[in-house]
Protein backbone atom coordinates (compact mmCIF):
# COMPACT_ATOMS: atom_id res chain seq x y z
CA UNK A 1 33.15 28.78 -106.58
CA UNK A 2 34.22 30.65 -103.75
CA UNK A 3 34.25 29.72 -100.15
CA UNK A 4 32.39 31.26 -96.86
CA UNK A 5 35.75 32.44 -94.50
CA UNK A 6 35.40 32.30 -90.83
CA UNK A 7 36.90 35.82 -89.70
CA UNK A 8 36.84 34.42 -86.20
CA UNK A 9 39.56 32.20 -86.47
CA UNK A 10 42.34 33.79 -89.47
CA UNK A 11 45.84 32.25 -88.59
CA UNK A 12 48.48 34.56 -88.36
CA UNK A 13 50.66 35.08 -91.48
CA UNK A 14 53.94 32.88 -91.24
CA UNK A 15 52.27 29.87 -90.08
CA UNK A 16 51.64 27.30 -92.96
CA UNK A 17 50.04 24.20 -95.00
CA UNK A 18 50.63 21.20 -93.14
CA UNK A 19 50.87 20.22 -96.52
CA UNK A 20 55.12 21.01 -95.17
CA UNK A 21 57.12 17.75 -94.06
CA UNK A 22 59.55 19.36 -91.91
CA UNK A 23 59.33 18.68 -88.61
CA UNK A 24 58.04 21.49 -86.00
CA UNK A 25 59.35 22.50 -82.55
CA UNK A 26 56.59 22.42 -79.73
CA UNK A 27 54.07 20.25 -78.97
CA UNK A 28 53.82 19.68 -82.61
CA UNK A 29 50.62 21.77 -83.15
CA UNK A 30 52.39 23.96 -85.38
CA UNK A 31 53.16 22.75 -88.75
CA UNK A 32 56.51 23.84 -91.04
CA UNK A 33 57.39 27.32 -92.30
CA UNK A 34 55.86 27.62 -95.58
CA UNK A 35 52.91 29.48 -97.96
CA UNK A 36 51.05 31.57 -95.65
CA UNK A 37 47.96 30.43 -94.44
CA UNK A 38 45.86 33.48 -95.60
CA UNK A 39 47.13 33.07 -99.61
CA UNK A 40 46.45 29.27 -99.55
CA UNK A 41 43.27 28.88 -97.69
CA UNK A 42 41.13 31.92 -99.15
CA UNK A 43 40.19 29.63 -102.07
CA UNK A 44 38.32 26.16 -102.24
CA UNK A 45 41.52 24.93 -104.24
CA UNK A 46 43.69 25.97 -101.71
CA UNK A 47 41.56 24.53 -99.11
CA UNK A 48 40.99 20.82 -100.85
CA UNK A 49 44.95 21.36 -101.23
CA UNK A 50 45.57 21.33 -97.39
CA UNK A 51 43.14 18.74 -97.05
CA UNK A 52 45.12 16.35 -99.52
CA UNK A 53 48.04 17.48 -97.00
CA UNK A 54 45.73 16.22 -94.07
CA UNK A 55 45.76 13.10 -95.46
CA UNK A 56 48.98 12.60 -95.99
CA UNK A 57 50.20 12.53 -93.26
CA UNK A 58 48.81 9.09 -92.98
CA UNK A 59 51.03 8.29 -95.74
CA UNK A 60 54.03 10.08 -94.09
CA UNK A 61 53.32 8.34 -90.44
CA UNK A 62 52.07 4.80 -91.69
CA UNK A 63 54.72 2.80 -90.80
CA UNK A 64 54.82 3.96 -87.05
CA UNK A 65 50.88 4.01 -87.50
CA UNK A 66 51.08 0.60 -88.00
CA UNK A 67 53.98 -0.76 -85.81
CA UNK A 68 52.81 1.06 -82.81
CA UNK A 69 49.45 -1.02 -82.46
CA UNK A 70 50.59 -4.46 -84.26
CA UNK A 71 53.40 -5.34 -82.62
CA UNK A 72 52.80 -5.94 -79.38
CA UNK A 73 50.37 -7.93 -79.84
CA UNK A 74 50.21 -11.88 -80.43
CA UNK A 75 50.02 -12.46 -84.44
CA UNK A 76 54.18 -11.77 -84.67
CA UNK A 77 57.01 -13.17 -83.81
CA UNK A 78 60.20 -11.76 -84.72
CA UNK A 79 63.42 -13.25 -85.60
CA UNK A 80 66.14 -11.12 -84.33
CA UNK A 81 67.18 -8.47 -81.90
CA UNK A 82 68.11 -5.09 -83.83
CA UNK A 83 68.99 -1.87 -82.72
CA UNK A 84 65.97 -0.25 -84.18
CA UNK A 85 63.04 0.73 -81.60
CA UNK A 86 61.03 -1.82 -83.59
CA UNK A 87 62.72 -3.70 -81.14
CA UNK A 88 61.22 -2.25 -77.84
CA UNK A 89 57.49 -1.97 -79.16
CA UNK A 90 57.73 -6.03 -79.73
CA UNK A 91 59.19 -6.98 -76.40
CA UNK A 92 57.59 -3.91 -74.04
CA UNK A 93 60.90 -2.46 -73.57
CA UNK A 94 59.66 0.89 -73.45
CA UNK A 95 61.78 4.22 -73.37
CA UNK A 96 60.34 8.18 -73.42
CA UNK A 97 62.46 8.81 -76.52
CA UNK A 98 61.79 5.79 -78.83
CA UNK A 99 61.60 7.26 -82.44
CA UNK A 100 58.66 5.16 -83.94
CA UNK A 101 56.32 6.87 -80.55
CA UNK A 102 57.48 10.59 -80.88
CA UNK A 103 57.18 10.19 -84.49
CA UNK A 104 53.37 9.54 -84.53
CA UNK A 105 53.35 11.77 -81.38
CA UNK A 106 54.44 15.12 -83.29
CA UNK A 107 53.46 13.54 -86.82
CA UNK A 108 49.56 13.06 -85.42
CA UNK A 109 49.58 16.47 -84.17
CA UNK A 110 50.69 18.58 -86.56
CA UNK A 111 47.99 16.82 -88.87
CA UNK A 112 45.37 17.66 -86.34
CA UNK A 113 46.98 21.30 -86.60
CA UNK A 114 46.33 21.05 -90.44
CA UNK A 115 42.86 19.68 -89.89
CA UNK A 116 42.24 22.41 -87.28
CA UNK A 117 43.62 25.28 -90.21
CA UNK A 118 40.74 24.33 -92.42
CA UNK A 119 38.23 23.64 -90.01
CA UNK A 120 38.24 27.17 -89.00
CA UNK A 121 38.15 28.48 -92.36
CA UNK A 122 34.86 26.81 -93.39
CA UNK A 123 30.90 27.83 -92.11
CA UNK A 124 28.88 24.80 -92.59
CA UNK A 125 26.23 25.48 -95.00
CA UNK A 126 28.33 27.22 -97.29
CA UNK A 127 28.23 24.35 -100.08
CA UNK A 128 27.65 20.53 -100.22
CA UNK A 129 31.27 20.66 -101.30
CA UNK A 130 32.67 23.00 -98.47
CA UNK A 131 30.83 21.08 -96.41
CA UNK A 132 31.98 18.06 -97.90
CA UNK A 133 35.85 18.94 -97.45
CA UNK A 134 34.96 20.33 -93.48
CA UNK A 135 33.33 17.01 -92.40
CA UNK A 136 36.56 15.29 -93.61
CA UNK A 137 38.83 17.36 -91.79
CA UNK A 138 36.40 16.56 -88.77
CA UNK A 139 36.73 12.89 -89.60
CA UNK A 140 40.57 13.06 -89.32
CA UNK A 141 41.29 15.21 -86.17
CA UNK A 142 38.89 12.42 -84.48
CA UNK A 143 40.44 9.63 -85.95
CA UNK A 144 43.91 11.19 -84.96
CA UNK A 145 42.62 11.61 -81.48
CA UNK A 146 41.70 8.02 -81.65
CA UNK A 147 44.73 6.89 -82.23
CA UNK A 148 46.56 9.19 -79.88
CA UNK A 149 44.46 8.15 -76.87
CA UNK A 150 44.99 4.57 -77.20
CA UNK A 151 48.61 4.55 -77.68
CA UNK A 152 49.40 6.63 -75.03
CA UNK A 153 45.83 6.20 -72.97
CA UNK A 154 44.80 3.01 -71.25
CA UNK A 155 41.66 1.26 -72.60
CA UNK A 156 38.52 3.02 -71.91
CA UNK A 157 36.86 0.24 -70.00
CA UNK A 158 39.75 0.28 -67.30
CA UNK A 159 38.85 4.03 -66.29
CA UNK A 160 37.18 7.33 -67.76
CA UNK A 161 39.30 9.09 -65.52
CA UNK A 162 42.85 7.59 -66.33
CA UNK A 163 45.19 10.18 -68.39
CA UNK A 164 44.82 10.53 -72.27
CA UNK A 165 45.97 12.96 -74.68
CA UNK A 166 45.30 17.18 -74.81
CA UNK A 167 42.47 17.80 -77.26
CA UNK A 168 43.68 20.31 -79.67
CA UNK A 169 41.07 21.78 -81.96
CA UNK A 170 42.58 25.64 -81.95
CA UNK A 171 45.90 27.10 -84.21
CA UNK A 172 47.32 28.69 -81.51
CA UNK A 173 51.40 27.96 -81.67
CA UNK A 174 51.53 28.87 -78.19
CA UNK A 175 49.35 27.22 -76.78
CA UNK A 176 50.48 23.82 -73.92
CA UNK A 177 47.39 22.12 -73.05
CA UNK A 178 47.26 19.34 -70.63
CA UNK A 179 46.32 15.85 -71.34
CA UNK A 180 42.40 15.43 -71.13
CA UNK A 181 41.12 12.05 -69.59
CA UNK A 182 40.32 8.66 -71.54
CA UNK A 183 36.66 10.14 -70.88
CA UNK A 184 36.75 13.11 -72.19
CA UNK A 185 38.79 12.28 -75.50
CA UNK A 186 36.71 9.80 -76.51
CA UNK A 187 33.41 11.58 -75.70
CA UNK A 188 35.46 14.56 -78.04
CA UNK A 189 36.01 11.60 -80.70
CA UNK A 190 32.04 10.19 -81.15
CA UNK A 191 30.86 14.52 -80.78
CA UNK A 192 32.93 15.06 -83.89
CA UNK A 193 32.50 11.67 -85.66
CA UNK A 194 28.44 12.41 -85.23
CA UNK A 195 29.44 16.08 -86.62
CA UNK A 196 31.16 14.57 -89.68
CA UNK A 197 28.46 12.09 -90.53
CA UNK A 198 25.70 14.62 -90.83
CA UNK A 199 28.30 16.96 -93.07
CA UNK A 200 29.51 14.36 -95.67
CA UNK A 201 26.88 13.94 -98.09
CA UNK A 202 28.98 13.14 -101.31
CA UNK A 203 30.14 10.13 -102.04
CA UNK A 204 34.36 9.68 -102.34
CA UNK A 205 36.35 6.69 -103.01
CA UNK A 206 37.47 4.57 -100.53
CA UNK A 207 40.75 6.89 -100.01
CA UNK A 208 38.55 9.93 -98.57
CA UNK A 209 36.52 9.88 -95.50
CA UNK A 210 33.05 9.29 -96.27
CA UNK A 211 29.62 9.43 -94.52
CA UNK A 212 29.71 5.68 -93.90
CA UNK A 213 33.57 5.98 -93.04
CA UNK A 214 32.72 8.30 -90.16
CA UNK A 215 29.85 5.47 -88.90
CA UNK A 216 32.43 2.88 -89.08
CA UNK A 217 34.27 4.54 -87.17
CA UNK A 218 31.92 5.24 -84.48
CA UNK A 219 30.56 1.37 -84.07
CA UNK A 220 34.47 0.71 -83.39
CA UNK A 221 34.74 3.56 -80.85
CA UNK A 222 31.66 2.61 -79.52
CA UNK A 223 32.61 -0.91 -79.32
CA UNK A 224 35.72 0.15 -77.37
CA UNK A 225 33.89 1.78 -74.54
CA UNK A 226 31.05 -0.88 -74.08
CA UNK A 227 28.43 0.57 -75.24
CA UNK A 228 26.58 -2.57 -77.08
CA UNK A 229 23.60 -0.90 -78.42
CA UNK A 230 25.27 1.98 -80.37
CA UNK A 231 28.01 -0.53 -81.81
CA UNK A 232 25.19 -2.40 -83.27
CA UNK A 233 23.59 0.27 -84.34
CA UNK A 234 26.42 1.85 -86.78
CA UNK A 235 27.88 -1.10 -87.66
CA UNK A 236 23.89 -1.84 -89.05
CA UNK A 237 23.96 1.46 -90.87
CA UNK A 238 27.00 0.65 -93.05
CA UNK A 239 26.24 -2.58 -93.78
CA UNK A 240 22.78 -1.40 -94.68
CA UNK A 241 24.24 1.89 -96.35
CA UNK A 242 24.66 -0.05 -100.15
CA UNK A 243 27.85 1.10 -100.34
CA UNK A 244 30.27 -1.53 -99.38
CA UNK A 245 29.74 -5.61 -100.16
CA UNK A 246 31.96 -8.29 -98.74
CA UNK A 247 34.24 -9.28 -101.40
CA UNK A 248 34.16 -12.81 -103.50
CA UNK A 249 36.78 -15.27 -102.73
CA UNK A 250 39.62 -14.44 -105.44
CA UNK A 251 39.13 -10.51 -105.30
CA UNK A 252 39.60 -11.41 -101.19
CA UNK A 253 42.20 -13.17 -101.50
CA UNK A 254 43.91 -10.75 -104.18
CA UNK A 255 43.09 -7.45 -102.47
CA UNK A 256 46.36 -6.65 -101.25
CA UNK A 257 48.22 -6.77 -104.86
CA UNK A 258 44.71 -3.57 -105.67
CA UNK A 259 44.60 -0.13 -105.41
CA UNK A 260 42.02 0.17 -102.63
CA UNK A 261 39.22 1.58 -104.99
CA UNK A 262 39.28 -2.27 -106.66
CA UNK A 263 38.17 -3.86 -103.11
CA UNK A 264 34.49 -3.23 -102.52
CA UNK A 265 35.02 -3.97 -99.34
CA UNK A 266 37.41 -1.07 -97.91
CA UNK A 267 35.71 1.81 -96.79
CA UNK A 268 38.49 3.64 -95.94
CA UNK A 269 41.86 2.86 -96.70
CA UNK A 270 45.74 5.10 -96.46
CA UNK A 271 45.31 5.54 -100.30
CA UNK A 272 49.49 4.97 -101.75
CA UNK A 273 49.55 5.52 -105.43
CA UNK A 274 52.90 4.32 -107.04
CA UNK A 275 54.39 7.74 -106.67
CA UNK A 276 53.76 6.83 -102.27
CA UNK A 277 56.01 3.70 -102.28
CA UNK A 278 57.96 3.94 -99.43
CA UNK A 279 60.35 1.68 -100.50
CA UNK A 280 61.97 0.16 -97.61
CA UNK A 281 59.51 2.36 -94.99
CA UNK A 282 56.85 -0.07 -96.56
CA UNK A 283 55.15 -1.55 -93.82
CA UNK A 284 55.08 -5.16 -95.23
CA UNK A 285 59.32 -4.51 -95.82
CA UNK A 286 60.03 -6.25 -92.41
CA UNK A 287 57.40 -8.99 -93.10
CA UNK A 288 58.70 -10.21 -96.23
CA UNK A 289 61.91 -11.14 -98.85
CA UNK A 290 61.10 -11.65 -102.03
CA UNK A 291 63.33 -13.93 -104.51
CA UNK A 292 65.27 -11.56 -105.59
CA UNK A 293 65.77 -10.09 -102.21
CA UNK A 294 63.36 -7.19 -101.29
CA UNK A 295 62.69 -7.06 -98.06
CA UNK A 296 63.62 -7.76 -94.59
CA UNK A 297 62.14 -11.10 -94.02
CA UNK A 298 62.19 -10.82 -90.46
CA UNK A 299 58.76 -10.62 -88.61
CA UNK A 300 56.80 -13.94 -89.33
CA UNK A 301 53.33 -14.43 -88.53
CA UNK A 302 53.34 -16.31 -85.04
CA UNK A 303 53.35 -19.67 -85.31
CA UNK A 304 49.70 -20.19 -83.11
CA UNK A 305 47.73 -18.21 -85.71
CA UNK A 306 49.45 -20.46 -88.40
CA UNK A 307 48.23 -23.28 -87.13
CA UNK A 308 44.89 -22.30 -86.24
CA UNK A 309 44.61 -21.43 -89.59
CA UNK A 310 45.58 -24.74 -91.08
CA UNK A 311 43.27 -25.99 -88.95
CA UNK A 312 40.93 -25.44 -92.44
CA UNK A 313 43.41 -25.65 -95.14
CA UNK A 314 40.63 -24.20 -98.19
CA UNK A 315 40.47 -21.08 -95.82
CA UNK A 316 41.13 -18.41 -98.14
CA UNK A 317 43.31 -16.28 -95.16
CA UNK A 318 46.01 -18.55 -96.10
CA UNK A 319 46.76 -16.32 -99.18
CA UNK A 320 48.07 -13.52 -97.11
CA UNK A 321 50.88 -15.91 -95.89
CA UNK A 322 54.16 -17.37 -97.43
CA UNK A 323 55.52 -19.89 -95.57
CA UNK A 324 58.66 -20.40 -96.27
CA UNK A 325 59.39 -24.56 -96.78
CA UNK A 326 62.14 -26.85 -96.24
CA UNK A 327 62.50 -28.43 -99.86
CA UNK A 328 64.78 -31.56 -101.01
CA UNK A 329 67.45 -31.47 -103.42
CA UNK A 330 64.54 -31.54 -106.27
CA UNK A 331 62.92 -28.94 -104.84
CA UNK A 332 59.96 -30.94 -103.29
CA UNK A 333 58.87 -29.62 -100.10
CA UNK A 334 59.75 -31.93 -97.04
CA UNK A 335 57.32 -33.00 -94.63
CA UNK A 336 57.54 -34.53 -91.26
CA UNK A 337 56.47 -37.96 -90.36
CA UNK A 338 52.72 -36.86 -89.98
CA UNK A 339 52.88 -35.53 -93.43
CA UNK A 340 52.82 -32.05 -92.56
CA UNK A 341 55.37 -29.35 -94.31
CA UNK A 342 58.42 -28.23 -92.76
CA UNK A 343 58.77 -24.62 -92.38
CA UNK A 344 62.58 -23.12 -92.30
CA UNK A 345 63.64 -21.69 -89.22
CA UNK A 346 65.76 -18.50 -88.87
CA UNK A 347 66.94 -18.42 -85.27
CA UNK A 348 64.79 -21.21 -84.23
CA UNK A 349 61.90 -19.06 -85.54
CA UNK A 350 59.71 -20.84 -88.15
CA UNK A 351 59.73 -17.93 -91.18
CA UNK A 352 56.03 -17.47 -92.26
CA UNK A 353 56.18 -14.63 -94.35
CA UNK A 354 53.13 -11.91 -94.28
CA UNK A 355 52.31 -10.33 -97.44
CA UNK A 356 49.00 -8.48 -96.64
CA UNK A 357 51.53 -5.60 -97.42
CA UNK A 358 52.92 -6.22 -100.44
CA UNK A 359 52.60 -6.34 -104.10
CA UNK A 360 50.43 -3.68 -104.77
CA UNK A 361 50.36 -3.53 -108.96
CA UNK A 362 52.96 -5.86 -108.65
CA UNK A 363 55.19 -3.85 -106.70
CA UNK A 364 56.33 -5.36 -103.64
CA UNK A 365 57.24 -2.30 -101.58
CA UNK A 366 53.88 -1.23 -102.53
CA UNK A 367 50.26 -1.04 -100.56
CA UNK A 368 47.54 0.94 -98.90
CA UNK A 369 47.06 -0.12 -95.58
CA UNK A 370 43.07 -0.67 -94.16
CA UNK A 371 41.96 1.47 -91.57
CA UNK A 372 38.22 0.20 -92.32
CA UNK A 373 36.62 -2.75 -93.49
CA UNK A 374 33.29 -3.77 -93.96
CA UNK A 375 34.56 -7.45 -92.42
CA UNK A 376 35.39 -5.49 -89.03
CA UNK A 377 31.85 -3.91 -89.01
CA UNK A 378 30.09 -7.31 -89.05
CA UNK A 379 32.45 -8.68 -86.18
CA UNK A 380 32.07 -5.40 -84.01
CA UNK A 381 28.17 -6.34 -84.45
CA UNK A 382 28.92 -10.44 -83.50
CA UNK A 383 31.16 -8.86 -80.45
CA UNK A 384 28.30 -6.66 -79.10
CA UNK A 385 25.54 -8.73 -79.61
CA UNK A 386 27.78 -11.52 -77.86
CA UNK A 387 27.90 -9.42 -74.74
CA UNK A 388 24.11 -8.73 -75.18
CA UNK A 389 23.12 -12.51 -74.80
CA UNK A 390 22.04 -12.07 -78.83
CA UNK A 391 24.46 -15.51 -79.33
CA UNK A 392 22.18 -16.48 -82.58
CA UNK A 393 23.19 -13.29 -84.07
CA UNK A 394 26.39 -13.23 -83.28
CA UNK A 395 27.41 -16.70 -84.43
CA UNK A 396 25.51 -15.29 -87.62
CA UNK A 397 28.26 -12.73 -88.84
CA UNK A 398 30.84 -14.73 -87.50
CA UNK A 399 29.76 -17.46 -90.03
CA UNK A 400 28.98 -14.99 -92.60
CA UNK A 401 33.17 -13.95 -92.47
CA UNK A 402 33.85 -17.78 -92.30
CA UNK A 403 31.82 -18.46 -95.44
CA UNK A 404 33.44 -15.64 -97.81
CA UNK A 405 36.95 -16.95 -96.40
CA UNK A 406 35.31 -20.77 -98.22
CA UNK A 407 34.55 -22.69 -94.94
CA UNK A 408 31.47 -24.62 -94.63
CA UNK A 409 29.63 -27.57 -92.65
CA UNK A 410 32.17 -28.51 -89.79
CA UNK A 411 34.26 -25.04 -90.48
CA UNK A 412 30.70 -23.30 -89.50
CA UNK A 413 29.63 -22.70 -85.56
CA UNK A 414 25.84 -23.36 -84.11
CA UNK A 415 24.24 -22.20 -80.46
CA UNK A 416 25.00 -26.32 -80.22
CA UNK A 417 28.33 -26.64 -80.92
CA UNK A 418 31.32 -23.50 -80.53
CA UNK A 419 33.79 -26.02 -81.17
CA UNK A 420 35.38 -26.45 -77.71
CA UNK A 421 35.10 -22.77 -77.14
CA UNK A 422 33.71 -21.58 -73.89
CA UNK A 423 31.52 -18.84 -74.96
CA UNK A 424 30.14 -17.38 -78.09
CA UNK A 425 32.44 -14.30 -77.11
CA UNK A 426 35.85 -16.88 -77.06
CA UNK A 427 33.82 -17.77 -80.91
CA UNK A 428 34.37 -13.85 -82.05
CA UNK A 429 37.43 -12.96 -80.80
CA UNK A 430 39.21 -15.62 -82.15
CA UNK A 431 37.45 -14.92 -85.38
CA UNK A 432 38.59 -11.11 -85.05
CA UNK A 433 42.22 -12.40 -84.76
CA UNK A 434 41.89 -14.46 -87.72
CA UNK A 435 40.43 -12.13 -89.95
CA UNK A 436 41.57 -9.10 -89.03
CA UNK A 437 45.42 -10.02 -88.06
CA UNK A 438 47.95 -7.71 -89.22
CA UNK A 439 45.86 -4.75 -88.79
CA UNK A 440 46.17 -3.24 -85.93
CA UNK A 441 43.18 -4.42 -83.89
CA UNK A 442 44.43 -7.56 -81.90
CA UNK A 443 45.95 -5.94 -78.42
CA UNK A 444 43.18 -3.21 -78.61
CA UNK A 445 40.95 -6.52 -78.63
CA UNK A 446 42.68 -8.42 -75.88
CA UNK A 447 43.22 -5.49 -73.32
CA UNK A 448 39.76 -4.39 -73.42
CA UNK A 449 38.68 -7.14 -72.81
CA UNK A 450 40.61 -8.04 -69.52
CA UNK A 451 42.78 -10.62 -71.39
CA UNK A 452 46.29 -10.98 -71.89
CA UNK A 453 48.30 -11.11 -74.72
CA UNK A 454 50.03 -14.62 -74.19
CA UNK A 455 53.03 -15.60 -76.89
CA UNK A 456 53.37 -18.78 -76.49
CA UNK A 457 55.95 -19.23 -79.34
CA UNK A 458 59.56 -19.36 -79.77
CA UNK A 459 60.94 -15.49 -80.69
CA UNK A 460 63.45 -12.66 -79.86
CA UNK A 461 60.63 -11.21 -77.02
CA UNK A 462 61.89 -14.11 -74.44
CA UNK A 463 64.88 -12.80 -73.97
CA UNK A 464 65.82 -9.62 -72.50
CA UNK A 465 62.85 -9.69 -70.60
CA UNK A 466 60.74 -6.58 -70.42
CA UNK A 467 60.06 -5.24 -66.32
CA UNK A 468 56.66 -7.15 -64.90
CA UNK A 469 56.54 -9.27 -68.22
CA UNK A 470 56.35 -12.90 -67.35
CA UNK A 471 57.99 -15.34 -68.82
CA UNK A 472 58.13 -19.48 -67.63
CA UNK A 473 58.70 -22.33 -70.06
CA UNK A 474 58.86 -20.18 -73.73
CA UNK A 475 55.36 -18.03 -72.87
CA UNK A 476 55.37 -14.28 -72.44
CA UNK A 477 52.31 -13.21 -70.35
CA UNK A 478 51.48 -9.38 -70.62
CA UNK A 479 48.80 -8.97 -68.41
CA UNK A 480 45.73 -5.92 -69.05
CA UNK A 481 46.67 -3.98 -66.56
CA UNK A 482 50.34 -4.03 -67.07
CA UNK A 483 51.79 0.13 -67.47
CA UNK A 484 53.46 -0.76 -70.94
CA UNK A 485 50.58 -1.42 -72.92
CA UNK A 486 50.69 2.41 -73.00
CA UNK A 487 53.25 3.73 -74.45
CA UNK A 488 55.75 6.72 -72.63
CA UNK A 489 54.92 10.40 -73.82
CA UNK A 490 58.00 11.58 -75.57
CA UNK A 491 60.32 13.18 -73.28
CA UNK A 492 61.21 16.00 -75.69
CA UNK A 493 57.62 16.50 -75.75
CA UNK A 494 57.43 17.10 -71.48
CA UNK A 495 60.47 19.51 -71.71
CA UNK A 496 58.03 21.88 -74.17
CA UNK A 497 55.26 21.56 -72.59
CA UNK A 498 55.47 21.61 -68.89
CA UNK A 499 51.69 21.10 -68.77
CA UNK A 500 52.16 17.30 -69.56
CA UNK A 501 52.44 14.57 -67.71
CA UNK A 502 54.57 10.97 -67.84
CA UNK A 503 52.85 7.52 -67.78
CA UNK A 504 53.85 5.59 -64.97
């Protein structure tokens, strides 16, 4: 089968496959030296070869991916100071040349560079196939976007106007753009999600972006700028799409030891095989030691979470967690004089081991982290219709989550009774942080929402204390509006392109 060229748009020869690992010198729109473009894009194999390459670089970039939005937030609590700029993303220490930012900086855009190779290669129309491969490109350079702008953008409800991230949809290796605004990135990001939902028409695995991937996708954006109606609205269409069912109790609570395809849930996940493990660049390594000593074991799940949790202990969440307990001289786990278990401290910090990220095929440096879940599209429907006055439905999905994670009759909320919540709002969020913790969502959640993130748990973020973060009496307060929930442009990145400009 051959493929329709776009003569437009032919990359000069030299310039390659981001498909190449090595890192690039400019504002990372160029990818690595390599094949020339014109040999390994004239074919569909060569171009369904780049686009594997587009997608790896979620595998390539995960870890940062994932550190970047989870740990600031409330659900961790780590054990130790380190030297590694782990350390500053936790506590709001922020520098313009931590690793873990300029690595999803220039990793992000040289995989919108790849997406951008094959997007201008392929005329809609061509093939379901061709069109297939260009809607998934599509997908990616907006999801990369997405990502971009709300690391280094603030949230889209504090300002249209405020600075995002340049828009790069061209090969050009010389071209500097300037940052667009929040506005017109994410108005970019729902133009070519729309694009990419009316071009995917075959249905992929759970590792490829998919019709119903691209209208997840867009009830999250949407629920991110406030717009109610069209959160609703997608989030309806892939529940109602067939596709994707929430998973029984044991296949829940097993899902992270599956490949992705085995979870009927996922609709779109960072697909590792066990030729991907990243061995100690896992991102459950810091979460988790095994017995025989895999692991870091030194981010715990914070100890609030925990005990909302145990608040129900038949809720099925519990599996993701491994508490680690104080135990006897027989081996019996000792309690306190309420009957509760002990949990071991290291560093005064009680070690509750994560292991959403671990044990994939029974490998524990092994897993494919979620990017979307059908879970997440039923609470971005109970958030919007919350802020619509639709409370009924809203306490609806909520319970729906709560009933596939085995809670029932007091575990379940009514118009009557939110359980000393405030509003059915307080109901969801809290229900977002229990069910999605770990990934990624929680200080997305919190900022855009005009609420703090508020540790009130022992930890190494007390102490050196991060500029404008309070701290009285063991709490960190990081307040919405506070500059570091952005994170510095890297400063390499400013001395290339002199069209950029710093956060403040």
């Amino acid at each position: 089968m051959g493929i329709m060229i776009n003569r437009k748009s032919i990359i000069p020869l030299g310039l390659c496959l981001s498909t190449m690992l090595a890192a690039c010198e400019s504002l990372s729109t160029e990818p690595s030296t390599g094949m020339a473009s014109e040999t390994a894009l004239g074919t569909l194999e060569g171009i369904e070869a780049a686009t594997r390459g587009n997608y790896r670089r979620l595998i390539d970039h995960g870890l940062d991916w994932h550190r970047l939005a989870e740990f600031p937030s409330d659900e961790v609590m780590l054990c130790c100071t380190t030297s590694s700029a782990l350390y500053n993303l936790y506590t709001y220490i922020h520098a313009p040349n931590l690793s873990n930012v300029r690595g999803i900086w220039r990793g992000l855009y040289q995989a919108i560079y790849g997406t951008n190779q094959v997007i201008e290669r392929l005329e809609p129309g061509t093939s379901p196939e061709t069109d297939q491969l260009l809607g998934e490109n599509i997908f990616l350079r907006a999801y990369f976007h997405f990502y971009l702008v709300n690391a280094f953008g603030r949230p889209y409800v504090q300002g249209r106007d405020n600075p995002g991230v340049p828009i790069v949809t061209g090969t050009d290796p010389d071209e500097r753009p300037a940052r667009a605004t929040v506005g017109e990135v994410y108005d970019f990001v729902v133009a070519e999600l729309e694009r990419a939902a009316e071009l995917m028409t075959i249905a992929k695995p759970n590792g490829f972006a998919t019709r119903e991937a691209a209208w997840a996708l867009l009830s999250r954006v949407h629920l991110y700028r406030g717009e109610n109606e069209q959160t609703i609205e997608y989030a309806t269409r892939v529940i109602e799409s067939g596709r994707f069912q929430l998973a029984d109790m044991e296949t829940y609570k097993a899902w992270p030891t599956m490949p992705p395809e085995s979870n009927p849930e996922l609709i779109f996940a960072i697909k590792h095989t066990q030729a991907d493990n990243r061995g100690s660049s896992n991102v459950g390594y810091l979460y988790y030691r095994s017995p025989d000593g895999v692991g870091y074991g030194e981010m715990y799940m914070a100890l609030p979470l925990y005990e909302k949790l145990m608040e129900h202990p038949e809720d099925a969440r519990l599996a993701f967690i491994d508490p680690q307990y104080e135990r006897d001289a027989d081996g019996n786990i000792v309690t306190d004089e309420e009957g509760r278990p002990v949990i071991q401290t290291r560093n005064g910090v009680p070690m509750i081991y994560v292991i959403k990220y671990v044990g994939q095929e029974g490998i524990v440096t092994l897993s494919s982290p979620v990017v979307l879940r059908l879970a997440e599209m039923y609470l971005n429907r109970a958030e919007a219709n919350a802020k619509l006055g639709n409370d009924a439905a809203a306490l609806e999905d909520v319970n729906r989550i709560r009933q596939r994670a085995g809670l029932s009759g007091d575990g379940l909320y009514s118009i009557g009774d939110l359980k000393g919540h405030d509003s059915v709002l307080d109901v969801v969020l809290e229900e977002r942080h229990l069910e999605l913790a770990f990934e990624g969502h929680r200080t997305y959640d919190l900022f855009r929402n005009g609420r703090p993130v508020v540790r009130t748990y022992p930890g190494s973020h007390l102490t050196p204390i991060a500029p404008g973060v309070n701290v009285e009496a063991g709490t960190q307060l990081i307040p919405p509006d506070h500059p570091r929930i952005v994170y510095f442009l890297p400063e390499d990145e400013l001395e290339l392109n002199s069209n950029l400009e710093q956060n403040p």
